[in-house]
Protein backbone atom coordinates (compact mmCIF):
# COMPACT_ATOMS: atom_id res chain seq x y z
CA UNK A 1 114.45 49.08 84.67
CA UNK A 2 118.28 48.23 84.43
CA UNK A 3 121.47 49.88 83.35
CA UNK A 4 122.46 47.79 81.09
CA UNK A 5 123.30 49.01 77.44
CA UNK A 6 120.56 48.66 74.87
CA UNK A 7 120.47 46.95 72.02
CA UNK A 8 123.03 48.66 69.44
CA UNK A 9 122.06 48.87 65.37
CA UNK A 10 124.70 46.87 63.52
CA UNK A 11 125.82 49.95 62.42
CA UNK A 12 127.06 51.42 65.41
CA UNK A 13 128.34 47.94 66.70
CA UNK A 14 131.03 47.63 64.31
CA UNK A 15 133.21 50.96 65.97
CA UNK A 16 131.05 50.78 69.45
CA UNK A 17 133.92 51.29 72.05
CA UNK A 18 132.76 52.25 75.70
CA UNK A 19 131.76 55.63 74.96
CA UNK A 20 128.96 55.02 72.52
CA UNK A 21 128.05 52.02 74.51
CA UNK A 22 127.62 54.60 77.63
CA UNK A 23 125.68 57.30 75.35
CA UNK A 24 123.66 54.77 74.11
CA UNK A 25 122.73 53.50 77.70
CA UNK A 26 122.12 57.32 79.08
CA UNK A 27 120.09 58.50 75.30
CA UNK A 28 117.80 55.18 75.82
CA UNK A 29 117.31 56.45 80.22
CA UNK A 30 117.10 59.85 78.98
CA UNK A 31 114.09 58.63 76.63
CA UNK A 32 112.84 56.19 79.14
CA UNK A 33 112.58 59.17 82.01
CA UNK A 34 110.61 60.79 79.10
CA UNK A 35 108.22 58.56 78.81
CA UNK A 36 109.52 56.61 75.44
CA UNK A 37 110.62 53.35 75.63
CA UNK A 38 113.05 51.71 72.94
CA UNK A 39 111.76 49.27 69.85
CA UNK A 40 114.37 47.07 68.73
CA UNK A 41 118.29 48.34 68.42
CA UNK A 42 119.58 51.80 69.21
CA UNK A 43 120.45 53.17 65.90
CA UNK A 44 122.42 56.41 67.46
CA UNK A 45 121.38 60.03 68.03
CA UNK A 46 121.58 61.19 64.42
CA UNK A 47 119.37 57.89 63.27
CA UNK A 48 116.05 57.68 63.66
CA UNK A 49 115.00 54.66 65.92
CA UNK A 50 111.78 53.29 66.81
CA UNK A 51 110.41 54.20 70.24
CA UNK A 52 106.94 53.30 71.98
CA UNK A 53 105.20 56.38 73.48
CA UNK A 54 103.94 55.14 77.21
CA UNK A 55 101.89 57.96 78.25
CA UNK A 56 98.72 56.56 76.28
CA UNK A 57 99.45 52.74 77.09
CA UNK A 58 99.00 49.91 74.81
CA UNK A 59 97.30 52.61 72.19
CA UNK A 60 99.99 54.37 71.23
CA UNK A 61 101.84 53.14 68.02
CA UNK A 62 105.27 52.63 67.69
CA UNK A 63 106.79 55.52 66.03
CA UNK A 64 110.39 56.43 63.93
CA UNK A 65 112.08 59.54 65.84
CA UNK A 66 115.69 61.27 66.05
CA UNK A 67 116.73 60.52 69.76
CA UNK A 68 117.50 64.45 69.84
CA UNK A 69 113.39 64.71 68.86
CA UNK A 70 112.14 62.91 72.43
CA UNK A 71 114.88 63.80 75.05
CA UNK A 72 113.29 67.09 76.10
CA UNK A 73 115.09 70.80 76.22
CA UNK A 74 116.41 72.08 79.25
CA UNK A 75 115.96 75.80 80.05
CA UNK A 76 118.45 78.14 81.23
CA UNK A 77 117.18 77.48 85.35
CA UNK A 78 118.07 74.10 84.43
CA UNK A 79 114.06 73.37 84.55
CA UNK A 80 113.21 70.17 81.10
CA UNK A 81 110.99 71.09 78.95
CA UNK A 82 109.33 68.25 77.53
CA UNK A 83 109.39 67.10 73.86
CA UNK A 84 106.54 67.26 71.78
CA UNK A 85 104.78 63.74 71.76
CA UNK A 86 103.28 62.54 68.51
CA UNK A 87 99.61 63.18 66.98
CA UNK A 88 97.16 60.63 68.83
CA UNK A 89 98.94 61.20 72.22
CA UNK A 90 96.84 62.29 75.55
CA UNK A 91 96.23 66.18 75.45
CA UNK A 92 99.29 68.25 76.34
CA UNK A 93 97.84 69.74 79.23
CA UNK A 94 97.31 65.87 80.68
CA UNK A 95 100.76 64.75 79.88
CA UNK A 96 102.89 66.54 83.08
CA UNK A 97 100.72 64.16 85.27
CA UNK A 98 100.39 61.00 83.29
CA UNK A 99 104.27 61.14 82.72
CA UNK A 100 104.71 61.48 86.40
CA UNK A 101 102.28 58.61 87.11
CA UNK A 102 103.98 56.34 84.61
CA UNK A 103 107.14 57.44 86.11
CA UNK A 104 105.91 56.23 89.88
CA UNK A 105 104.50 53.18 88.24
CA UNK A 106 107.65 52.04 86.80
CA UNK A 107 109.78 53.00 89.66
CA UNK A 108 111.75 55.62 88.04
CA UNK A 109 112.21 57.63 90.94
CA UNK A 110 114.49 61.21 91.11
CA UNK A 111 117.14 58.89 92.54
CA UNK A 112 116.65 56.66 89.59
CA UNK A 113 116.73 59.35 87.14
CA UNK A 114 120.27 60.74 88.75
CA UNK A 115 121.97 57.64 89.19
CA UNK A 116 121.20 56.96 85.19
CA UNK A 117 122.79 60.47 85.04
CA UNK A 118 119.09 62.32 83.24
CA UNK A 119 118.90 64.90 85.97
């Protein structure tokens, strides 16, 4: 997993100055730490984009979702609630421990998560 910035939808690219190109980079960690990984250009947080659920593996579909949609709440003790997934996914009361296997898996660590600034 790298910090680079993703892919950014031609529409964003024509005014992307270093800002977008960092909110881009922490939306698509924030997403990533989530469980969601990015299909094809980051279209911005008020465009849908395609995103890959990874809690089900190679079964789940690709799917067209508002970045605000997968990034999770966070409650008032600071405590992420997670977003909803989509219909097929793994039962919700399975998905706190096959997001935190996926998570080992893939080596996004705590220290991972606060380095790309989602904790």
């Amino acid at each position: 997993m790298t910090n680079e910035a993703p892919a950014i939808s031609p529409v964003l690219k024509q005014g992307a100055n270093k800002r977008n190109r960092d909110a881009a980079r922490k939306a698509v960690a924030v997403a990533l730490y989530n469980g969601w990984t990015l299909v094809g250009p980051y279209n911005g947080s008020d465009t849908r984009s395609h995103w890959k659920c990874e809690l089900k593996g190679p079964k789940c579909a690709v799917i067209e979702k508002f970045y605000s949609h997968i990034r999770g709440r966070k409650k008032k003790d600071g405590t992420v609630v997670p977003s909803p997934r989509h219909r097929d996914c793994i039962p919700s009361e399975e998905r706190e421990a096959a997001l935190a296997a996926w998570r080992e898996q893939n080596g996004l660590t705590e220290e991972w998560a606060k380095d790309h600034e989602v904790l």
